[in-house]
Every structure is written in C-alpha cells, then in structure tokens.
Protein backbone atom coordinates (compact mmCIF):
# COMPACT_ATOMS: atom_id res chain seq x y z
CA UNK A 1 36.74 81.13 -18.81
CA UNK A 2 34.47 80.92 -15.78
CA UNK A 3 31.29 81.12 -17.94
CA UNK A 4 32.64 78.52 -20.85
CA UNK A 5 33.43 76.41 -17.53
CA UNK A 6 30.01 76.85 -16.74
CA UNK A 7 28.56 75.80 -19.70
CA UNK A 8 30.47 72.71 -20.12
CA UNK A 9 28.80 71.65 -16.90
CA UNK A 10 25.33 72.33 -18.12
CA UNK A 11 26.02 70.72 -20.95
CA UNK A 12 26.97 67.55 -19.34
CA UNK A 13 23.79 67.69 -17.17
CA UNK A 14 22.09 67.83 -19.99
CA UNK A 15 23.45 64.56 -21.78
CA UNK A 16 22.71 62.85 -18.66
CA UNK A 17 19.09 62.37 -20.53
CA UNK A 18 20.27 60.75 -23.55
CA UNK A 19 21.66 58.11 -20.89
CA UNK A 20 24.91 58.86 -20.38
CA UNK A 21 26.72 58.62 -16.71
CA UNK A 22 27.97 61.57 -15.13
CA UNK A 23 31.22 60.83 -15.39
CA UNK A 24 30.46 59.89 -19.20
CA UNK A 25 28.34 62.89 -19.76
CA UNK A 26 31.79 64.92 -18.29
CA UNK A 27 34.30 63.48 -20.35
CA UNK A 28 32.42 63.72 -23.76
CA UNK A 29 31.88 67.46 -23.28
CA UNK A 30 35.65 67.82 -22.47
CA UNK A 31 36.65 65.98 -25.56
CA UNK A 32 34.31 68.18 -28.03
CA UNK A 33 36.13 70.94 -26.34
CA UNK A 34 39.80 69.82 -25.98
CA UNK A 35 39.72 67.73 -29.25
CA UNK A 36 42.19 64.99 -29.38
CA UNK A 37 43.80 64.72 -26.09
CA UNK A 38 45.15 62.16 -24.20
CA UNK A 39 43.54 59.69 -21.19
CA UNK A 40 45.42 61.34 -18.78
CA UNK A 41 44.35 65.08 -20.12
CA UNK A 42 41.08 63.93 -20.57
CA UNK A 43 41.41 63.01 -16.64
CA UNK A 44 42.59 66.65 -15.93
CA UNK A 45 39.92 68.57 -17.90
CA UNK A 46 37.10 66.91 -16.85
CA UNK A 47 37.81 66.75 -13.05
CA UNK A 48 37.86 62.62 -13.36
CA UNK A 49 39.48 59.98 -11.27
CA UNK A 50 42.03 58.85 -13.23
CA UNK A 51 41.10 55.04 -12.25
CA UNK A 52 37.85 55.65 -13.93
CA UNK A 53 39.10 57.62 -17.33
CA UNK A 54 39.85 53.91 -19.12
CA UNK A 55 36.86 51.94 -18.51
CA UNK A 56 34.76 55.73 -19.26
CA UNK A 57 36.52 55.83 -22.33
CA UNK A 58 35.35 52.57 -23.32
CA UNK A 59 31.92 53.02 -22.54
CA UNK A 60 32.04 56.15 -24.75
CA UNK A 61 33.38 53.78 -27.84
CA UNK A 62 30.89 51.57 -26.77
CA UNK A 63 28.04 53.77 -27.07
CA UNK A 64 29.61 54.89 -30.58
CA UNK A 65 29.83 58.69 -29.36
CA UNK A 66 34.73 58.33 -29.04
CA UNK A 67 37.38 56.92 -30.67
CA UNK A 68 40.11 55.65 -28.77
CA UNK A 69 43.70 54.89 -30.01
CA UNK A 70 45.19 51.36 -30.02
CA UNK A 71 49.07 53.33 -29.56
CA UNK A 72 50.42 54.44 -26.18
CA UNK A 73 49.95 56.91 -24.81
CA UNK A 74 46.04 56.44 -25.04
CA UNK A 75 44.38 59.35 -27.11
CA UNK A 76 41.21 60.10 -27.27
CA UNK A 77 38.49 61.90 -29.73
CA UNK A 78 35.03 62.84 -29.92
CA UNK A 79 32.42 61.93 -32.14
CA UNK A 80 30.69 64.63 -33.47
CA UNK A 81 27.88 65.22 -31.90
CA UNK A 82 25.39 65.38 -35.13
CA UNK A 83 26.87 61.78 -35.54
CA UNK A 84 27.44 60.35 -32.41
CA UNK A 85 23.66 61.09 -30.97
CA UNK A 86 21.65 60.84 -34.65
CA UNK A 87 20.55 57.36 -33.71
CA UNK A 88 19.75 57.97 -29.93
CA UNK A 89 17.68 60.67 -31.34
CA UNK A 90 15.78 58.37 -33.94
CA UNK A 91 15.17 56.08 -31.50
CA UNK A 92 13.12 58.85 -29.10
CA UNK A 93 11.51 60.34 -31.89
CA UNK A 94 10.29 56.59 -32.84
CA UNK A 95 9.32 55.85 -28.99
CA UNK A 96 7.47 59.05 -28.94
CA UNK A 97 5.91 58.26 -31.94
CA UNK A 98 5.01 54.99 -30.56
CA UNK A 99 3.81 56.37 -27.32
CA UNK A 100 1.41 58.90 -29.65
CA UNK A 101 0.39 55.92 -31.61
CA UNK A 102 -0.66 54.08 -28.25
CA UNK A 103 -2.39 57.06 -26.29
CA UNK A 104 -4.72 57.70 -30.23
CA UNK A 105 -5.75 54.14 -29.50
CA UNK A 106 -6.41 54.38 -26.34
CA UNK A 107 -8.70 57.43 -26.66
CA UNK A 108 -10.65 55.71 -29.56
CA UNK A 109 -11.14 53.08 -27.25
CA UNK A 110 -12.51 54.92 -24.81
CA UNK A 111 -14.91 57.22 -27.09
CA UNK A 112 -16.20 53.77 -28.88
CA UNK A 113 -16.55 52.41 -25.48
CA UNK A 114 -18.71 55.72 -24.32
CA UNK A 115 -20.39 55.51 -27.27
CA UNK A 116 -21.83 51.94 -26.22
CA UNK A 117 -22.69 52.77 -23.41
CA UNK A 118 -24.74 55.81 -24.58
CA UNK A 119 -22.75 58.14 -22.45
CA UNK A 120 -20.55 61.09 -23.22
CA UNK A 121 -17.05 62.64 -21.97
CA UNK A 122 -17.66 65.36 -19.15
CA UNK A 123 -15.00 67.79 -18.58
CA UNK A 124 -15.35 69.63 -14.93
CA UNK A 125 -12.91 72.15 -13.49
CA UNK A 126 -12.66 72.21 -9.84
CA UNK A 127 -11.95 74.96 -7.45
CA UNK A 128 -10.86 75.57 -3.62
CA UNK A 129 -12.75 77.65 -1.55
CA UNK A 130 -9.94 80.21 -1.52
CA UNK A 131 -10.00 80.66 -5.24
CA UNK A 132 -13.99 80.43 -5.51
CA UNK A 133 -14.40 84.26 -4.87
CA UNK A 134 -11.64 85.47 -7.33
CA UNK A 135 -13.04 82.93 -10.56
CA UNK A 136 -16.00 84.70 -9.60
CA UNK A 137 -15.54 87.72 -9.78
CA UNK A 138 -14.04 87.50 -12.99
CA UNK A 139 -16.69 85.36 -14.35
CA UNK A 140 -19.14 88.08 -13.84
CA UNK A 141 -16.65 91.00 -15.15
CA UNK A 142 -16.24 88.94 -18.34
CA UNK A 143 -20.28 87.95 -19.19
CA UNK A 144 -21.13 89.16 -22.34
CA UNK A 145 -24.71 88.93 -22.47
CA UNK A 146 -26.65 87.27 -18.96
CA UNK A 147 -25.88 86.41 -15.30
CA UNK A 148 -28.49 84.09 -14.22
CA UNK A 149 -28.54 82.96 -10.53
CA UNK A 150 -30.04 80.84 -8.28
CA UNK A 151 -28.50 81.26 -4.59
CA UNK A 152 -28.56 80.84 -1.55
CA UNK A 153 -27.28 82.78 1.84
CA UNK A 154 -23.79 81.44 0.55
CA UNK A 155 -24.02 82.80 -3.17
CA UNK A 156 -26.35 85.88 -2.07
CA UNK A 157 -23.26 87.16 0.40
CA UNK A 158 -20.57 86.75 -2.92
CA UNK A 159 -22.79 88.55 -4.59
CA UNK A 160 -23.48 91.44 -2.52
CA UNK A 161 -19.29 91.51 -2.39
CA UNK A 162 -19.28 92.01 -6.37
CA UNK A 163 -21.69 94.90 -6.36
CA UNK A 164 -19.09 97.10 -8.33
CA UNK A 165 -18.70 94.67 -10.75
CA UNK A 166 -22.52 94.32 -11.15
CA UNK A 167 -23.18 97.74 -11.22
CA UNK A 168 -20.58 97.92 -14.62
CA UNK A 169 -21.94 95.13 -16.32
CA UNK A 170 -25.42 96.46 -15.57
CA UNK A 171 -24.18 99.42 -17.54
CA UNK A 172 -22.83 97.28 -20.53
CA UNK A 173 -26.89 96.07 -20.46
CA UNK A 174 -25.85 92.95 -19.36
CA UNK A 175 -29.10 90.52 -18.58
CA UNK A 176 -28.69 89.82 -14.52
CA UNK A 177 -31.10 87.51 -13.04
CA UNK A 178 -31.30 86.59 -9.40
CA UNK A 179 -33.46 84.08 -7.63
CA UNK A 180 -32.90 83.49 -3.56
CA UNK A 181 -35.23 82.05 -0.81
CA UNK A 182 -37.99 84.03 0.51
CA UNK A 183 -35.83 84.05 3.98
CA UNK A 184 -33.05 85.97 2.29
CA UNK A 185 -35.79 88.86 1.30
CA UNK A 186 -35.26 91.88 3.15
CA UNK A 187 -31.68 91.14 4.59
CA UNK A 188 -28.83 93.11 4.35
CA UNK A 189 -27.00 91.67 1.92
CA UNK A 190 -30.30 91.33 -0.35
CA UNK A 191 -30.60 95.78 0.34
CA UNK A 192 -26.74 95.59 -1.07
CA UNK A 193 -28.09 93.91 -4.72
CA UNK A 194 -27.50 96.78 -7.00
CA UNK A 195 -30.84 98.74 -8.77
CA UNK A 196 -31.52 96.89 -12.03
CA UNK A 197 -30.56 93.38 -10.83
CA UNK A 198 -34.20 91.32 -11.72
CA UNK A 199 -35.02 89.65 -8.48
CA UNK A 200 -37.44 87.07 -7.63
CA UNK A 201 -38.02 84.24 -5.20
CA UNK A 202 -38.39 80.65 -5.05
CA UNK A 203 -38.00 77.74 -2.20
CA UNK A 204 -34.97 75.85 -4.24
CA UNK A 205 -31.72 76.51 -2.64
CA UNK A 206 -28.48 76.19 -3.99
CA UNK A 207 -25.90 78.40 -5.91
CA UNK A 208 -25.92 77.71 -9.64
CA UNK A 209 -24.70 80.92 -11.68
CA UNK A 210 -24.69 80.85 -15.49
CA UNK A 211 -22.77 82.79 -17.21
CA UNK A 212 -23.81 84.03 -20.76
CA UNK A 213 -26.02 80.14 -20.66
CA UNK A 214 -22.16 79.07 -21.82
CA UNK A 215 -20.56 78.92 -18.07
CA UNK A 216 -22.11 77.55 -15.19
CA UNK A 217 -20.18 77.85 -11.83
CA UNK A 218 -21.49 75.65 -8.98
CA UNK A 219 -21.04 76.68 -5.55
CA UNK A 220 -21.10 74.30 -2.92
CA UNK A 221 -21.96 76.08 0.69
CA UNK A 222 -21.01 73.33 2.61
CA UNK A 223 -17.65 73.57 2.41
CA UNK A 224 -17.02 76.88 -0.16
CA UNK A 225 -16.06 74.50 -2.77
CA UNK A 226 -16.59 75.28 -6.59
CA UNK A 227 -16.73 73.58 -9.99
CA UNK A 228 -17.16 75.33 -13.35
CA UNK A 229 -18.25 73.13 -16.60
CA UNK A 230 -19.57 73.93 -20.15
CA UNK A 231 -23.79 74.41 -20.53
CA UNK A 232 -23.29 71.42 -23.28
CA UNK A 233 -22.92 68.84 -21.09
CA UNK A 234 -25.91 67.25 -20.41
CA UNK A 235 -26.04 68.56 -16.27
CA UNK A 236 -25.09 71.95 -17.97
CA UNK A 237 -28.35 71.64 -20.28
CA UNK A 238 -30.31 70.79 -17.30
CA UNK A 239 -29.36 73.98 -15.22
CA UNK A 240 -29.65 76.19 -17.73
CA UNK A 241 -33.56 74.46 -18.55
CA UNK A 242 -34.12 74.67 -14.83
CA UNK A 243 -33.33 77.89 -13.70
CA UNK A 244 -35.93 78.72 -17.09
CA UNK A 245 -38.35 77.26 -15.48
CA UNK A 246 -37.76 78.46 -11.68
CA UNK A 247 -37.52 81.86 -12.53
CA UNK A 248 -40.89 81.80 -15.07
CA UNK A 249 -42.40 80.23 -11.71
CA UNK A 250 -40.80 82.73 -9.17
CA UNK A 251 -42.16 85.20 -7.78
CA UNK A 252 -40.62 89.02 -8.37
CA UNK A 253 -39.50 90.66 -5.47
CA UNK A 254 -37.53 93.78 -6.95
CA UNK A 255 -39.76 96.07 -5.23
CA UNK A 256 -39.41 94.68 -2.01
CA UNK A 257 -36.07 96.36 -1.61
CA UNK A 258 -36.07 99.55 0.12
CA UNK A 259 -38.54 97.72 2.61
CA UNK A 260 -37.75 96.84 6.26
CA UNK A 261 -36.95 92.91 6.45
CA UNK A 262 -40.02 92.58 8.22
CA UNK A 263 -42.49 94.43 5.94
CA UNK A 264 -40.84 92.18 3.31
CA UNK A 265 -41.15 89.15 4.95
CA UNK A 266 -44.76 89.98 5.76
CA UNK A 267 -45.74 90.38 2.05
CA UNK A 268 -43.98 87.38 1.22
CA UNK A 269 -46.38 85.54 4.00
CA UNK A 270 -49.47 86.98 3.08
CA UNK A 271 -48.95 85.64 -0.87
CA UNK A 272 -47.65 82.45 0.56
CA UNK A 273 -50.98 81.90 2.37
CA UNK A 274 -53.02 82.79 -0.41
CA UNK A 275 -50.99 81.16 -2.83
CA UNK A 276 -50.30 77.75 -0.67
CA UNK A 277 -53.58 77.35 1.03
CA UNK A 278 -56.21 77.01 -1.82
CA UNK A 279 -56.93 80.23 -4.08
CA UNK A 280 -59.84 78.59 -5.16
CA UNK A 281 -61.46 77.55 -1.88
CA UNK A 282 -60.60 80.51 -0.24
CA UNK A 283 -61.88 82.90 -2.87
CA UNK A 284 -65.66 80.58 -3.03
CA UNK A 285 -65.68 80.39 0.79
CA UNK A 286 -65.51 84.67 0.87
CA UNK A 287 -67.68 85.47 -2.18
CA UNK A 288 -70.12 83.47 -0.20
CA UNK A 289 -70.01 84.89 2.51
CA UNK A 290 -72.07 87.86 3.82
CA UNK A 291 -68.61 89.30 5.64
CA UNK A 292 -66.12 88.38 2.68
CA UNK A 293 -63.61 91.08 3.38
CA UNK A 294 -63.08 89.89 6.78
CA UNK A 295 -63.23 86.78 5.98
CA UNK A 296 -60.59 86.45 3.98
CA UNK A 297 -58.65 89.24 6.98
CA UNK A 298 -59.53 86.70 9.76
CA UNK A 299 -58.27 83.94 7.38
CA UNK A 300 -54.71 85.72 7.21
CA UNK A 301 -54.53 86.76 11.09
CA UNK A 302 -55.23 83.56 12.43
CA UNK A 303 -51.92 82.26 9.74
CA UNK A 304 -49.45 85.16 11.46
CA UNK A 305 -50.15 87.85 10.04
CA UNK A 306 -50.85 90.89 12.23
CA UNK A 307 -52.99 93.74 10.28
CA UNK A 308 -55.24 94.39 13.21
CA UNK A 309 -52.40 97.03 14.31
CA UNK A 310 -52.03 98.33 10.75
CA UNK A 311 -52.97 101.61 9.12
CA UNK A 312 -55.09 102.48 5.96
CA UNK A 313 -51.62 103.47 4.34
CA UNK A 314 -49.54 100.41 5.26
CA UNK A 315 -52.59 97.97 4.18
CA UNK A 316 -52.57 99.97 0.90
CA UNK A 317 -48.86 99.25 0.58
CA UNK A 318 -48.93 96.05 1.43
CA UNK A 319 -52.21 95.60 -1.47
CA UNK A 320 -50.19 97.19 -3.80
CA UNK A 321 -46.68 95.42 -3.45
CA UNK A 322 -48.65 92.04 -3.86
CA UNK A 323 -50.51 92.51 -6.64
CA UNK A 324 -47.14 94.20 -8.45
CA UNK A 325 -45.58 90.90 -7.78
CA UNK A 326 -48.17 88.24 -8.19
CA UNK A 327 -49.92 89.98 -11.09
CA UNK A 328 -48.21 93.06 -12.53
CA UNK A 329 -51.12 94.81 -10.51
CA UNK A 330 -51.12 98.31 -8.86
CA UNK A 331 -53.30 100.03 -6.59
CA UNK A 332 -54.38 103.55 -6.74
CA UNK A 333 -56.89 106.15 -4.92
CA UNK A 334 -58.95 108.48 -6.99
CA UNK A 335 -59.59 110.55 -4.44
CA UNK A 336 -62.38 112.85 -7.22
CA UNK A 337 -63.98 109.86 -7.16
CA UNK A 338 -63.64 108.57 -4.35
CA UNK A 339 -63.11 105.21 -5.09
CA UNK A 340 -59.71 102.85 -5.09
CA UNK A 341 -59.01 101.47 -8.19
CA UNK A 342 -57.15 98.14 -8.68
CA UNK A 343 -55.51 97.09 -12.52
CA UNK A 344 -54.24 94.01 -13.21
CA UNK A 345 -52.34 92.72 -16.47
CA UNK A 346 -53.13 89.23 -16.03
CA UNK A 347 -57.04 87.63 -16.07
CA UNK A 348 -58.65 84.89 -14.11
CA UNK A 349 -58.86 86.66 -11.01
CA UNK A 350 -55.71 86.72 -9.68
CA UNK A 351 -56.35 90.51 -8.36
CA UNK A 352 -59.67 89.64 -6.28
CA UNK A 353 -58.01 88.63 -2.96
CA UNK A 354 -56.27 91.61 -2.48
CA UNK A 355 -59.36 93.68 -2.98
CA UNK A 356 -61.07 91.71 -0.54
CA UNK A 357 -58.39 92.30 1.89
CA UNK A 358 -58.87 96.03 1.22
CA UNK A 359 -62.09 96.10 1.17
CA UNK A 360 -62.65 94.05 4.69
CA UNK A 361 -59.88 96.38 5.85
CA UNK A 362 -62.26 98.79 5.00
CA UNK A 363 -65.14 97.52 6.16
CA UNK A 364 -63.96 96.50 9.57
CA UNK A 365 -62.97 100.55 10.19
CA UNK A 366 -66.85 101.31 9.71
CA UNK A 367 -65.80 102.45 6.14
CA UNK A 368 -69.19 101.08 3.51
CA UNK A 369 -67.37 99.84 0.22
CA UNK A 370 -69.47 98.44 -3.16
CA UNK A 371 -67.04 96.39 -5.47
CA UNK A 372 -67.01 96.25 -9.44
CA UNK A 373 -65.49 93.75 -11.16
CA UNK A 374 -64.15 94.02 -14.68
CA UNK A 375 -62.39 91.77 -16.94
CA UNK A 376 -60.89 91.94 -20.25
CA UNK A 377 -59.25 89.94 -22.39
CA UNK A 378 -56.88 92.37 -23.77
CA UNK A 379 -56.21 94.33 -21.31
CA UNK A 380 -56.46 92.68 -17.59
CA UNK A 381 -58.50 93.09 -14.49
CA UNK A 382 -59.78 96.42 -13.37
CA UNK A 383 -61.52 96.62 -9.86
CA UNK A 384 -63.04 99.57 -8.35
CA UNK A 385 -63.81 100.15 -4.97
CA UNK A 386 -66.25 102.50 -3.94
CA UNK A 387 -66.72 103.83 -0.36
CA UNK A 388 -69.70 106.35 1.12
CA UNK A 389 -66.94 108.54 2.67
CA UNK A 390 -63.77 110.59 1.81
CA UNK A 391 -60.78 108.81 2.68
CA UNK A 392 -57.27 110.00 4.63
CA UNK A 393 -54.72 107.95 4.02
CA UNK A 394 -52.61 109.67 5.66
C-alpha cells in the first residue's frame, strides 16, 4: 500500500509538466485510481482541502482531462489518460518540432553567413589545469602511430611524469618526437626521457603535442591551462606544418643524454657559435690563416667556452658529439695509422670546423698534424688527420 502510495505521488509530480497544479496533478491521479468517487472522497484520497476540491474539479473539466456530475452529491471521473493528454501531447511534439525547425534555420544561417565571410566553424575543447595531466596521459596511451612535441620546461616536466607510458608505446613502435630549448638539455627531467624518444633542439618555446597529426593538445604554462582541437582546422594544419619544419631545422640532441648538464650545454654552445656567428667567414678567416686550428680555438674561448683546461679525450668527445648532431659525422682514431679520421654523411663542408678545432687542439699541445680533405658526392666528407707522433688518449 505504502509503495502504490508512493507511486501515486510520483506520478503527480510528474503531471506537474504537462501544466497541471499540484493540487490538480493530485486529484487526477486519485481519480484514475479510485474511479468514480465523490468530491468529498476525492478530498480524502488525495490529501486536499476540501475548500479547494470544487473549483480543482473544475479546472480538471476545464482542461478536458474529468467529468463532473450535474446531481448531488458531486461525483467525479477521470478521463483516460490516452484521451485526456493526446492533445497536450500533440501540441509538444508540434512545439518541438517547431523549435527543430527554428534551430535548422538558424544553423544554415550561420554556415551561409561563415561561408561569406570565408571563414569556417572551429570546435575547441578546453581543459583546467587539474585535468591537463590526466587527458594527457591518456592521449599518449591511446596514439596509434606518432607523438610529436614541441615543449617547454612546462611540457618537458609532464613528460618526464609519463615515462611508463612512453616506454609502452615505444614498444608498440609508436613514432615519438621531442623538440625542447637548448636550456632544457642536460637537466634532469631531459636524463628521465626514455631511450628511443628522437630528441632535438630548437629556440621556439611552447607546448604543442600532436597526437597521431589527428590531436593536438595545447598547453599553456602560464597558468597550466589546456585546449585540445582537431589537426583540420586551419590552426591545427598550421601546427602540424610547423612542428615539420622545426624539427627538419632542429638540431638532434639524443646523444647528449647520459652527459653531465654542463658537457651538454657546452656542445650546444660551441655549435651555436659556429652555427650563429658566420660559418662562412669564420671558416675563410682560418683557412687563411697560417695558425687556423687555433684560430678557430681562440675564436671559441674568447665566446665562453673553456677548452684550455680540457684533455685530448674530452676534446675528442666533444668533436665527435658535434659532428653526430650537426652532420651525422663521427670521429675515430686509427691508432695503425696513426691518424684521426673524420666521416661525414652530408657535403659542403659542414665537418671542417670541427677538424680544425682538433687539429689546433692538436697543434697547440706541440702535436704536428697534416689535413686531407675528401669529398664525395655519394658518400659524404672524409677527413684525415695525420700527426708525427703516437697518440694517448687516455
């Protein structure tokens, strides 16, 4: 009884939204129960005041949904419900309609209205800072094919927190591209990049990740804000263009990772200075110049950079970590032949300065050296460096 009780009054709640009163919404329900009952029952059933049952009653006929007797006592009797609300319910189905109608309008409108103004609907999805980690995350677990990433301190520390994550998908062969400012280089949470993350560096700074070139996630480090939005928009389009064109013109740092943030940072200096100050002026200015190894050494220590204090094996590493990341170069000492023997993949003398430094290394440490210089189309640079005595790199 409780529970049919129960019912009655959710039902009534519920016929509150096809307009009826309370009291109406009450007294209906009672009457589909009770059947044909009198005012006064209807009064006791439905918990009315019986001052109000009359002028309910005629509200109900009113509204189509009772009949009420013209005999005393009154009696009552519900419409049944298939009848009594069948209109009401035409009529909402026809506003709705009409509202549908209205908002299809509307939305050609607009789109004709973008159209003429050459411009095209944008759809962005925002995030708070507290939910910027988690999205993520889960962005990065669910990549298919390529994470491609240009960050800053900001996007290098979430990073560093999803190693786990990056280690898995770099299982699944997933494509994961980082690029980060040269300052970053070295750092701690650079060392916590997992092993076959591609890094390289550039000077833009921001946090743009994209996400299988589908996704891109924007991070704002400001204030740990996010937005995510689809690579076909047209600002999509451009990030995934740009970060094609930062990271062809970025500089690869992945073997700068089990190196001390300084020794980093100093290989990242010395290419800078080469790179920024002229390769062409300083490479004319040595080659004519008697003293062209030192030249181009006193050219670097009077920038910062200390190799006065280095040894024959540090200079050699710091040769050889260049040229693997300016040129897909190496270094190597034959020591049969006594020589040191620099290869290069790519032409147009990209490889030269960092034989000079060697060589003026050498030739500052009373060490004679005789250079030859070979280039090939096919293959790349080869340069060997002879010297009149045996060598301990040690």
């Amino acid at each position: 009884m409780i529970s049919f009780m129960v019912k009655g009054q959710d039902l009534a709640v519920s016929l509150e939204e096809f307009g009826l009163s309370k009291y109406e919404a009450q007294a209906y329900v009672t009457l589909i129960t009770k059947g044909t009952i009198s005012a006064s029952e209807l009064a006791y059933y439905s918990n009315l005041p019986r001052t109000k049952v009359y002028p309910i009653l005629l509200k109900l006929e009113k509204k189509k949904i009772a009949i009420i007797s013209k005999s005393k006592p009154i009696m009552c009797t519900a419409i049944a419900p298939e009848d009594a609300f069948d209109e009401i319910i035409h009529d909402q189905i026809n506003h709705v309609n009409a509202m549908n109608n209205l908002i299809t309008k509307l939305k050609r409108l607009s789109e004709d209205s973008k159209k003429a103004r050459g411009s095209e609907e944008k759809r962005y999805f925002h995030l708070a800072p507290n939910y910027v980690f988690k999205q993520f995350q889960s962005m990065i677990g669910g990549s298919k094919t390529s994470i491609h990433a240009i960050v800053d301190s900001w996007g290098l520390n979430l990073l560093s927190q999803c190693k786990d994550t990056l280690i898995h998908q770099l299982r699944k062969n997933i494509d994961i591209k980082i690029v980060l400012p040269a300052n970053l280089v070295g750092t701690e949470t650079f060392r916590e990049l997992p092993v076959g993350v591609k890094l390289k560096t550039s000077d833009i700074s921001q946090n743009v990740i994209i996400f299988d070139d589908s996704e891109i996630l924007m991070i704002n480090s400001n204030n740990g804000k996010g937005a995510i939005f689809l690579s076909t928009d047209v600002l999509g389009t451009n990030q995934v263009k740009t970060f094609d064109q930062v990271w062809k013109g970025a500089i690869k740092i992945g073997n700068l990772v089990d190196m001390t943030k300084s020794d980093a940072q100093e290989t990242l200096k010395a290419i800078q200075l080469i790179s920024e100050n002229g390769l062409g002026f300083v490479l004319n200015s040595i080659l004519n110049s008697k003293n062209k190894g030192i030249d181009l050494l006193t050219f670097l220590e009077k920038n910062g950079l200390d190799l006065k204090s280095k040894t024959l094996a540090e200079i050699i590493s710091l040769v050889d970590s260049t040229l693997d990341m300016t040129c897909s170069g190496h270094l190597h000492y034959d020591a049969n032949g006594n020589h040191f023997v620099i290869e290069s993949k790519v032409n147009s003398g990209h490889s030269i300065p960092w034989a000079l430094l060697l060589e003026g290394y050498l030739n500052r440490n009373g060490i004679k050296t005789k250079m030859i210089y070979n280039d090939h189309q096919h293959t790349g640079e080869k340069i060997h460096i002879k010297v009149d005595s045996k060598i301990n790199i040690n």
